[in-house]
Protein backbone atom coordinates (compact mmCIF):
# COMPACT_ATOMS: atom_id res chain seq x y z
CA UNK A 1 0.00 0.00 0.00
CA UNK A 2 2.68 2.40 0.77
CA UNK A 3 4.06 2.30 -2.54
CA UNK A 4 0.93 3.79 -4.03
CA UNK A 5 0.77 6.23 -0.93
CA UNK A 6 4.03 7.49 -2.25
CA UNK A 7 2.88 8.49 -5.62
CA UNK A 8 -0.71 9.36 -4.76
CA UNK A 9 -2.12 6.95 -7.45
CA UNK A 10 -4.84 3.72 -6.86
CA UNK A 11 -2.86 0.71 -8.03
CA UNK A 12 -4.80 -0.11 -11.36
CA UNK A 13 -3.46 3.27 -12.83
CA UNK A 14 0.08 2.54 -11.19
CA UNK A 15 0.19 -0.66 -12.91
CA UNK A 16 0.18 1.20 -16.60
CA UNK A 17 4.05 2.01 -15.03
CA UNK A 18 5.31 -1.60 -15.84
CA UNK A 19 2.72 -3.10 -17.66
CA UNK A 20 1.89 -0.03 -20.39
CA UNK A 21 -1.37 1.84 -20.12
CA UNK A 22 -2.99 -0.65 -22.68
CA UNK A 23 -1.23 -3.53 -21.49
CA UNK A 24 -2.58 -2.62 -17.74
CA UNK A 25 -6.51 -2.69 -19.59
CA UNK A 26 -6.04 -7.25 -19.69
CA UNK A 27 -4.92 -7.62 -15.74
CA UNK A 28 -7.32 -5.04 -14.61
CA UNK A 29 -10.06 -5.87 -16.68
CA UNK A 30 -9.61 -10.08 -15.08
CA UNK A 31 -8.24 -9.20 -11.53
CA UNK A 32 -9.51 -5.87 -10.64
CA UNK A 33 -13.18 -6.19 -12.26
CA UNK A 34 -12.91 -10.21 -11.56
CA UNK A 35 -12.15 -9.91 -8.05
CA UNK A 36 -14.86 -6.96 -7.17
CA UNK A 37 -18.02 -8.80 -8.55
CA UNK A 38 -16.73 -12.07 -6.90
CA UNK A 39 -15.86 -11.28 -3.81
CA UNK A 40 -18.85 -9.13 -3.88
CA UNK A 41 -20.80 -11.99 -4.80
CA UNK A 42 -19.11 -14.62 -2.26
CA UNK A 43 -19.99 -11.88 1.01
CA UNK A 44 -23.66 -11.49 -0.03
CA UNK A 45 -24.14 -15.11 -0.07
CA UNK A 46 -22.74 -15.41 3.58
CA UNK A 47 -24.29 -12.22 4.50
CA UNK A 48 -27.68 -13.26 2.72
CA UNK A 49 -27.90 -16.88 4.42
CA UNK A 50 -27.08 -15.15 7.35
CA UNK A 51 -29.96 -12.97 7.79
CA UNK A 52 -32.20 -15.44 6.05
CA UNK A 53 -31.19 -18.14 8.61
CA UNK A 54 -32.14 -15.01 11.72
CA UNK A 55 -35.37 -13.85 10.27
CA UNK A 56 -36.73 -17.03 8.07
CA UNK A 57 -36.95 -14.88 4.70
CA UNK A 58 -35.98 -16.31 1.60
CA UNK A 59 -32.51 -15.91 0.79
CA UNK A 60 -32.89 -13.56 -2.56
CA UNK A 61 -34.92 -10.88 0.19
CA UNK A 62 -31.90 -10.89 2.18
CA UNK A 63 -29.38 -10.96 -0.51
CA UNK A 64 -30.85 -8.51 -2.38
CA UNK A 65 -31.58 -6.10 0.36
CA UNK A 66 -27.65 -6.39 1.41
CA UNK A 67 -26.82 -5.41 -2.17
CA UNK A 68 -29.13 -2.61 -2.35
CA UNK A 69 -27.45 -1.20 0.61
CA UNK A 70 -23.92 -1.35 -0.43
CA UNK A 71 -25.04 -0.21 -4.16
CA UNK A 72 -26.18 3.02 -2.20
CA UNK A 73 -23.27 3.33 0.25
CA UNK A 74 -20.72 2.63 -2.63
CA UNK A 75 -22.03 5.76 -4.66
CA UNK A 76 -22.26 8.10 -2.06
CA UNK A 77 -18.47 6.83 -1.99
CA UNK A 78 -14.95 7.67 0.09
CA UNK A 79 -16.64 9.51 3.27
CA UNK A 80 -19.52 7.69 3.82
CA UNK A 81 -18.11 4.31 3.20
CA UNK A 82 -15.31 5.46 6.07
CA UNK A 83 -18.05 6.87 8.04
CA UNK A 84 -19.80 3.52 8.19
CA UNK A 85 -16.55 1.48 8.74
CA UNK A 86 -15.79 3.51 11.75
CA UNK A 87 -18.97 2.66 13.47
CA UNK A 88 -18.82 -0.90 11.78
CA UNK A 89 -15.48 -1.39 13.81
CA UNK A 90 -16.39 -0.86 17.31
CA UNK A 91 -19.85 -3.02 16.84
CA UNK A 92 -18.14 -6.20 15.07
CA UNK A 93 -15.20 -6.47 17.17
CA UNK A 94 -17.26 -7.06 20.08
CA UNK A 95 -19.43 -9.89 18.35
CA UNK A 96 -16.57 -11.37 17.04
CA UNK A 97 -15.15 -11.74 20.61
CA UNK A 98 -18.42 -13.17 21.73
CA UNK A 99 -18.35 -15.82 18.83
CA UNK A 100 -14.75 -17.01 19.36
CA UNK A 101 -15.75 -17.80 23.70
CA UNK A 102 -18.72 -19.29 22.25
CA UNK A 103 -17.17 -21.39 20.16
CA UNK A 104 -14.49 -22.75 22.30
CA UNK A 105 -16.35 -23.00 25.28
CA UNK A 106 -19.29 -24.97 23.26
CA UNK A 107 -17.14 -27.46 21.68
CA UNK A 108 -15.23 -26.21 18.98
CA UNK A 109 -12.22 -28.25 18.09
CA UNK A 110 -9.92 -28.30 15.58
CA UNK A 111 -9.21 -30.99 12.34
CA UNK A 112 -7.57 -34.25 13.24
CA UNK A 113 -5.87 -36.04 10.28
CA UNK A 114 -6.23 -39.59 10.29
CA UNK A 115 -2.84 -40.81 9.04
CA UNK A 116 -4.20 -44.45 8.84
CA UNK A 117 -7.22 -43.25 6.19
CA UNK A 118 -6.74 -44.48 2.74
CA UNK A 119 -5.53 -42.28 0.78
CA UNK A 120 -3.53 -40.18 3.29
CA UNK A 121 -0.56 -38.93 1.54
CA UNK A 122 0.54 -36.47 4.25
CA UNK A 123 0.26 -32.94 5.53
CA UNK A 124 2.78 -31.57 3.58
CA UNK A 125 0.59 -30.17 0.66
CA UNK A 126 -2.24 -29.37 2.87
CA UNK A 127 -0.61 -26.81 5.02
CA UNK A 128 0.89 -25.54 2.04
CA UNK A 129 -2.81 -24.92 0.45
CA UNK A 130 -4.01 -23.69 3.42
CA UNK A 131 -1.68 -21.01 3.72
CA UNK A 132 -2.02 -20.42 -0.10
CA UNK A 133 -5.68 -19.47 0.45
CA UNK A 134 -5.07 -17.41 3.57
CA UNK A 135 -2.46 -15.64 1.45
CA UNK A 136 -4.79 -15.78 -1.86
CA UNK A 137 -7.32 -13.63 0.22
CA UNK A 138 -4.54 -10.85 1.39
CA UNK A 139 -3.17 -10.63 -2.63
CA UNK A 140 -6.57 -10.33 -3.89
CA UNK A 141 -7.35 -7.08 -2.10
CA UNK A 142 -4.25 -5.95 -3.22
CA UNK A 143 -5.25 -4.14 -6.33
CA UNK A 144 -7.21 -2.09 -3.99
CA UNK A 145 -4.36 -0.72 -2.07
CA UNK A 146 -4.50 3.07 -1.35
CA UNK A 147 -7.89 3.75 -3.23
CA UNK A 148 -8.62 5.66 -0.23
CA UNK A 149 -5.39 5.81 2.11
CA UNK A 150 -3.96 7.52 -0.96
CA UNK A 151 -5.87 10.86 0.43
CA UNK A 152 -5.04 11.13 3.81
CA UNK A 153 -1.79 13.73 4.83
CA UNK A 154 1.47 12.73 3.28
CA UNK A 155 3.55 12.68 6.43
CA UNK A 156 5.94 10.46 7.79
CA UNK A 157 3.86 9.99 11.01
CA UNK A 158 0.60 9.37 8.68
CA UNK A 159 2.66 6.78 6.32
CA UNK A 160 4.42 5.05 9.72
CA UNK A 161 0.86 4.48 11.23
CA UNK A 162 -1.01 3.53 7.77
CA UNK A 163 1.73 0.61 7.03
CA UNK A 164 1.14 -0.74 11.00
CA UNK A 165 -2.44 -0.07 11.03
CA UNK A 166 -2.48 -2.25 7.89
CA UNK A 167 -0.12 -4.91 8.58
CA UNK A 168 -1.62 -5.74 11.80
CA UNK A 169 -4.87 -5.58 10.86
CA UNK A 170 -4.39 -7.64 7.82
CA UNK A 171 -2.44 -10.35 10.01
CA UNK A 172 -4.23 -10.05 13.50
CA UNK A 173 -7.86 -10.68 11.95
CA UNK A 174 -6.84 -13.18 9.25
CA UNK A 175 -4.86 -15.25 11.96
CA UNK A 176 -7.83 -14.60 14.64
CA UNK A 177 -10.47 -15.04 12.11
CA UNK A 178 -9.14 -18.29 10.25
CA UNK A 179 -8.34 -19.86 13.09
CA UNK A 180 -11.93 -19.34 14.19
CA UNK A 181 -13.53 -20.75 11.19
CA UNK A 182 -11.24 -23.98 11.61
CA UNK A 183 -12.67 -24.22 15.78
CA UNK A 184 -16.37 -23.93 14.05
CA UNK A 185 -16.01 -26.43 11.14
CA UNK A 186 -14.16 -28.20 13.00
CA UNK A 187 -17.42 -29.26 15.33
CA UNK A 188 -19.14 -28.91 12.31
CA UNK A 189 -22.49 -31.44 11.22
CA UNK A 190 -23.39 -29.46 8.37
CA UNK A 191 -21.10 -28.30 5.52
CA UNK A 192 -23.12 -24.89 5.33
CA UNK A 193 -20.34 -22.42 7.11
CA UNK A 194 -23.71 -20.12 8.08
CA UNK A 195 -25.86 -23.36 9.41
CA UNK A 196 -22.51 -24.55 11.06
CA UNK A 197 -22.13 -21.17 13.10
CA UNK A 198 -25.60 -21.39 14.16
CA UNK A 199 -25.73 -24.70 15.53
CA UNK A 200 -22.12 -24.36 17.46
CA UNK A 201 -23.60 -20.42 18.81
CA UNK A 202 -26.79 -22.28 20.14
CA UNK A 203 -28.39 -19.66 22.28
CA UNK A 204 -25.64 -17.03 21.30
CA UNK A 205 -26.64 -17.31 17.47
CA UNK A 206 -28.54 -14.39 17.06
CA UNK A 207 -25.37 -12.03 17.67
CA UNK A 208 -23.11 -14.49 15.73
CA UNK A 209 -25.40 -14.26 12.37
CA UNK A 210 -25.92 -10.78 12.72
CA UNK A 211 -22.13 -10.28 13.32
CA UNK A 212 -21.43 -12.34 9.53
CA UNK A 213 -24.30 -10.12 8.37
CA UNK A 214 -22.96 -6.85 9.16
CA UNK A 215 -19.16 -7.83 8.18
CA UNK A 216 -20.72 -8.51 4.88
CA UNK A 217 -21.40 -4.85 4.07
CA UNK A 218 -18.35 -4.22 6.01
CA UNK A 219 -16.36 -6.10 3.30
CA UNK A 220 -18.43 -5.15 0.11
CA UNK A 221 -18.55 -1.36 0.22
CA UNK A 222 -14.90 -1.62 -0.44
CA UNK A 223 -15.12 -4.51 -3.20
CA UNK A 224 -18.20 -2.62 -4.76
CA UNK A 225 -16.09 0.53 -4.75
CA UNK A 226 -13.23 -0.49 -5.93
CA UNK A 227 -14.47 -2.64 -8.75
CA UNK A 228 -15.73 0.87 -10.03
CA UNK A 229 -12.85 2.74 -9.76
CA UNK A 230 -11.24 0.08 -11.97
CA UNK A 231 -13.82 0.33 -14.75
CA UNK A 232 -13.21 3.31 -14.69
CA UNK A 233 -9.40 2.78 -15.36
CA UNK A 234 -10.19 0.88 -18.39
CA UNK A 235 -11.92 4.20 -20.09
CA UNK A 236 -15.14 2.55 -20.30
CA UNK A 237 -17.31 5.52 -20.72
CA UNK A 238 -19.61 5.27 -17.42
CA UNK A 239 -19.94 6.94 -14.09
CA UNK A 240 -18.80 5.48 -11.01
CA UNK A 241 -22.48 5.15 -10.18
CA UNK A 242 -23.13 3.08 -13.06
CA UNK A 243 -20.48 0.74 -12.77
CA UNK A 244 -21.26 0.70 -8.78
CA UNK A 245 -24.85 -0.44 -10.13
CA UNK A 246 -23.64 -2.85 -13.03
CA UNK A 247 -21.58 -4.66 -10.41
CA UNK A 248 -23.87 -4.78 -7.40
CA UNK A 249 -26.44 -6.45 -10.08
CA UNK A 250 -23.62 -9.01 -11.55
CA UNK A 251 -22.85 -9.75 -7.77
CA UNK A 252 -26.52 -10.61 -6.88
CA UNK A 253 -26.87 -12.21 -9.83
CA UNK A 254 -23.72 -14.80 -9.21
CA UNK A 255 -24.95 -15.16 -5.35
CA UNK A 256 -28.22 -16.51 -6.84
CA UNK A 257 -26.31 -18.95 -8.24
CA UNK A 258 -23.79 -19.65 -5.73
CA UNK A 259 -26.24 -19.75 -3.13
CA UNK A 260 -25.89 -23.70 -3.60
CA UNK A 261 -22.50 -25.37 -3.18
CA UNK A 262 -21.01 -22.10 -2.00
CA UNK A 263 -17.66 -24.00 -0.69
CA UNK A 264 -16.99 -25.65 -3.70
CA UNK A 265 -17.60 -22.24 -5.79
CA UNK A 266 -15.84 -20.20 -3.94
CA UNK A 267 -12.67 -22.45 -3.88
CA UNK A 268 -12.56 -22.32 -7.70
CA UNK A 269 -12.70 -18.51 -7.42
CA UNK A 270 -9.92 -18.25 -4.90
CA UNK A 271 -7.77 -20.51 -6.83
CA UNK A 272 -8.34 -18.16 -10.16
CA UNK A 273 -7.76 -14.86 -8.52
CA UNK A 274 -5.10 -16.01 -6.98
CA UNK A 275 -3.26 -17.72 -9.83
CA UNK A 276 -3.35 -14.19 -11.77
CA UNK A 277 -2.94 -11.77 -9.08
CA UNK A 278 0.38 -12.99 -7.62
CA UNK A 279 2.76 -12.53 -10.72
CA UNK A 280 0.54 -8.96 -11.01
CA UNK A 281 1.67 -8.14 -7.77
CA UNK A 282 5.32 -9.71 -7.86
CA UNK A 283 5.93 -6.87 -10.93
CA UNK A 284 4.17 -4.26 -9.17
CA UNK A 285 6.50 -4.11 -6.00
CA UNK A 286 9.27 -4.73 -8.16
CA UNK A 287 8.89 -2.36 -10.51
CA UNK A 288 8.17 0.13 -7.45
CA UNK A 289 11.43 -0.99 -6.02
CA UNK A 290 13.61 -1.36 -8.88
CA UNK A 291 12.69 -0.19 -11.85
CA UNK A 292 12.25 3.50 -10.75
CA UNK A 293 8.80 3.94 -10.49
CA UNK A 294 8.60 4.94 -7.29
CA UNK A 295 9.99 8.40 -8.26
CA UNK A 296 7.17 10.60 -8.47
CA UNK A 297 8.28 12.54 -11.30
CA UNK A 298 7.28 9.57 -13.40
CA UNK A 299 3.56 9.85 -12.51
CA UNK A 300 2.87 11.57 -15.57
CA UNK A 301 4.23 8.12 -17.60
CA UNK A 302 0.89 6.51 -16.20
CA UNK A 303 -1.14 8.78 -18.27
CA UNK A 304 1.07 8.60 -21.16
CA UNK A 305 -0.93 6.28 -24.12
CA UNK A 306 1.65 5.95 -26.48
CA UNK A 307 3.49 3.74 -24.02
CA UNK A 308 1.25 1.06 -24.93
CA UNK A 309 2.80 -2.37 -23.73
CA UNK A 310 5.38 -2.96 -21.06
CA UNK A 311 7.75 -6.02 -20.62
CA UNK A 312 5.80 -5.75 -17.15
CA UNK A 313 2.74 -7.28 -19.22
CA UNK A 314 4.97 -10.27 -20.58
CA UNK A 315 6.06 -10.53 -16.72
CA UNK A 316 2.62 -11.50 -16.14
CA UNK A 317 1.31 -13.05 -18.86
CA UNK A 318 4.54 -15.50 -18.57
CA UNK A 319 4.11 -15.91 -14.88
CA UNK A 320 0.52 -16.96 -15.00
CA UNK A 321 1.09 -19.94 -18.18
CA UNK A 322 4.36 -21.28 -15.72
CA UNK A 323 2.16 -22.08 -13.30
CA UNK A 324 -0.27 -23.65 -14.77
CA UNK A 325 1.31 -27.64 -15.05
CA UNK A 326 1.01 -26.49 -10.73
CA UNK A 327 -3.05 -25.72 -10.92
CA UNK A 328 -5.25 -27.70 -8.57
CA UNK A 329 -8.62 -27.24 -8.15
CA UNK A 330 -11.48 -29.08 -9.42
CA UNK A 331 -12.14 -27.45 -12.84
CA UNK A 332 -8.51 -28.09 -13.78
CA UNK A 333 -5.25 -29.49 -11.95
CA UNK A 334 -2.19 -29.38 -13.93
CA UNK A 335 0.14 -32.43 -15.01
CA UNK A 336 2.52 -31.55 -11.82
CA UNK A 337 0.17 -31.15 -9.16
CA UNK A 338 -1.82 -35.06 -11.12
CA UNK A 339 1.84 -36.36 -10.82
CA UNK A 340 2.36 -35.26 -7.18
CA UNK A 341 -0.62 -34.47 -5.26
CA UNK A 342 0.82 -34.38 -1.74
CA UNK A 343 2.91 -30.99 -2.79
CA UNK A 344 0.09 -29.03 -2.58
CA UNK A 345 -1.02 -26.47 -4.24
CA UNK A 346 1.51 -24.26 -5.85
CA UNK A 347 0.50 -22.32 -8.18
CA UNK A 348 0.07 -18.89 -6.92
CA UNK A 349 3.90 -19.29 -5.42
CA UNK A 350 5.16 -20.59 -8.45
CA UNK A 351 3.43 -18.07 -10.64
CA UNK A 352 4.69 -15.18 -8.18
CA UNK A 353 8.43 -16.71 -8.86
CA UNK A 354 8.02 -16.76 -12.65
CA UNK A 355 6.58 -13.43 -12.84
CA UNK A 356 9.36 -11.96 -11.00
CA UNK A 357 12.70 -13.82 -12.88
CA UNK A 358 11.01 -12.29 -16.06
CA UNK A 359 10.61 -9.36 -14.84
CA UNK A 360 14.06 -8.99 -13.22
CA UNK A 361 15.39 -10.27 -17.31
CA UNK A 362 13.53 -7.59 -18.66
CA UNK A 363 12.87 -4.31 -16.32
CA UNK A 364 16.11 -2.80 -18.43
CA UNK A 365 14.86 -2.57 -21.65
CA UNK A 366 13.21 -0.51 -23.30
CA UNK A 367 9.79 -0.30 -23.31
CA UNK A 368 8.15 -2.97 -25.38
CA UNK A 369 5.51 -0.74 -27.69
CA UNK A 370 5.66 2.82 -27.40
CA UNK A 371 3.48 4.38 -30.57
CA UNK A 372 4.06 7.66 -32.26
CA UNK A 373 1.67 10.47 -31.37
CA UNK A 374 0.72 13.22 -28.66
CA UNK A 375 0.78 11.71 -25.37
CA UNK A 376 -2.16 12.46 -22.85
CA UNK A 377 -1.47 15.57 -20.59
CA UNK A 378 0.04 14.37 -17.22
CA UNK A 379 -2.44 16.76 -15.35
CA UNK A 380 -3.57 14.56 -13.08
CA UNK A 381 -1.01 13.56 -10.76
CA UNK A 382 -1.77 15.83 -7.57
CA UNK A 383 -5.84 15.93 -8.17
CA UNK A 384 -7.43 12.51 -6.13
CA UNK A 385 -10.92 13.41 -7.44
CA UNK A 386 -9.38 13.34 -11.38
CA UNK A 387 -7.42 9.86 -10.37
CA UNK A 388 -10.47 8.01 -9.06
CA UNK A 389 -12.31 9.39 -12.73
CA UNK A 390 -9.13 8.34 -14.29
């Protein structure tokens, strides 16, 4: 996050830096758009089944009146969206407490392999997975770093306290959080996560399902925001309200569907965000680091459309088709991960390491297309309201 702090820019335009500002359009267009209508999608179905399982209304009333509040939150935008996750903050951590006693003190336990099963090829590959996904879900908020830390003071006390505040907030509630979820399904008779927390909270439920309920919006007036901002990015010719709307309707549309089988759905959609996310990040931080761009006197390169493709976009592109022999997941594993199943699932680190050799073999050349022609005016490099239009 800090690295778009230090040039003032949202990451989808700071990605034109490595990738080209046409060559950017492909990853934002799959991870940026992808990843704001699914995770969108994936938090109205638990927020949906949550209120539908407290009040006994049909799971498209709940889902739908979830989306229409974040649709209206997301287009009022930046200060109400804070406004609410202020609040939001001091009335979830409190429920969250109360679900993690519950759950221990009711029975929770945690997963037991049975080395004896058939079958059991060892734990190796599982822990690996396991921390893939809990690192999948960090990465894929990633290409919404500083849409909105990007306008607060630029001071060293400011920039000191945003990287802790993030860090630890990122690794204290994924650690607290995923552990939890383990404790519940652990105790688990039903494979419904929502049905699962209700029957471990027993008499506690009702502030446990209202606790997933509320994180819901918590979670999507950032994914529904930030989706726009990165339509936006690609020049398609709408307002941020109209892509807010476009997306909250995809969204409820793909809970519909994923109301059924949600685990199994959602694993598929971790696995492909992840896959193409971590080479996208790998080049970003690189390119921050070592190719120059975090000088700021290069912003105006990000606006510049003759520079349209970057060896940052073969980075990528190259990244994502090594690690594809590594895929597992149940629309596709690769020959590798057929061959040896008890390695786990390594795609997203293999992808991450590919991304970054060829980027490293190809940072010092020149840029890859740059066309003839005026180039765009760089006026927008100290003006947030232009950037989030941009």
């Amino acid at each position: 996050m800090l690295t778009h702090d230090a040039l003032g820019v949202p990451q989808q335009i700071q990605a034109r830096g490595s990738l080209g500002f046409f060559g950017n359009f492909l990853p934002v267009a799959y991870i940026n758009v992808f990843a704001g209508i699914g995770w969108a999608a994936v938090t109205v179905i638990l927020g949906g089944k949550a209120f539908a399982e407290l009040t006994h209304l049909p799971f498209w009333l709940c889902a739908g009146a979830l989306t229409a509040i974040q649709l209206v939150v997301a287009i009022y935008g930046y200060n109400m969206i804070n406004y609410l996750q202020k609040i939001l903050t001091y009335v979830l951590t409190p429920l969250f407490l109360l679900i993690t006693v519950v759950a221990v003190v009711r029975g929770g336990r945690l997963f037991h392999a049975d080395s004896h099963a058939s079958g059991y090829i060892g734990s190796t590959g599982g822990w690996i997975t396991f921390g893939g996904w809990f690192l999948s879900f960090l990465v894929a908020w990633a290409p919404f770093a500083s849409d909105y830390s990007r306008y607060l003071p630029d001071t060293p006390e400011v920039v000191t306290r945003t990287a802790w505040y993030t860090g630890l907030g990122n690794f204290v509630t994924i650690c607290w959080l995923g552990i939890l979820g383990v404790v519940v399904g652990g105790s688990a008779t039903s494979s419904d996560s929502i049905t699962a927390l209700h029957e471990l909270a027993g008499p506690f439920a009702i502030p446990a399902l209202i606790a997933v309920g509320l994180s819901a919006l918590a979670q999507n007036f950032l994914n529904v925001y930030g989706g726009a901002i990165s339509v936006q990015t690609l020049k398609v010719p709408v307002s941020r309200s109209q892509a807010v709307t476009v997306i909250c309707l995809l969204a409820y549309a793909i809970s519909l569907w994923g109301a059924s089988g949600t685990e199994d759905k959602f694993k598929v959609f971790l696995n492909l965000t992840a896959y193409f996310i971590a080479p996208f990040a790998a080049v970003l931080l690189f390119d921050f680091y070592l190719g120059g761009r975090s000088d700021p006197s290069r912003v105006d390169e990000l606006y510049d459309r003759r520079r349209v493709l970057g060896w940052g976009f073969v980075a990528w592109v190259g990244g994502v088709a090594a690690s594809v022999p590594f895929w597992q997941s149940s629309f596709y594993t690769g020959p590798f991960s057929k061959a040896y199943p008890g390695a786990g699932d390594l795609s997203m680190f293999v992808a991450a390491g590919a991304g970054t050799v060829l980027y490293l073999l190809t940072y010092r050349l020149k840029p890859l297309w740059v066309r003839d022609g005026a180039t765009s005016p760089g006026t927008h490099a100290h003006n947030p309201t232009a950037l989030t239009e941009s």
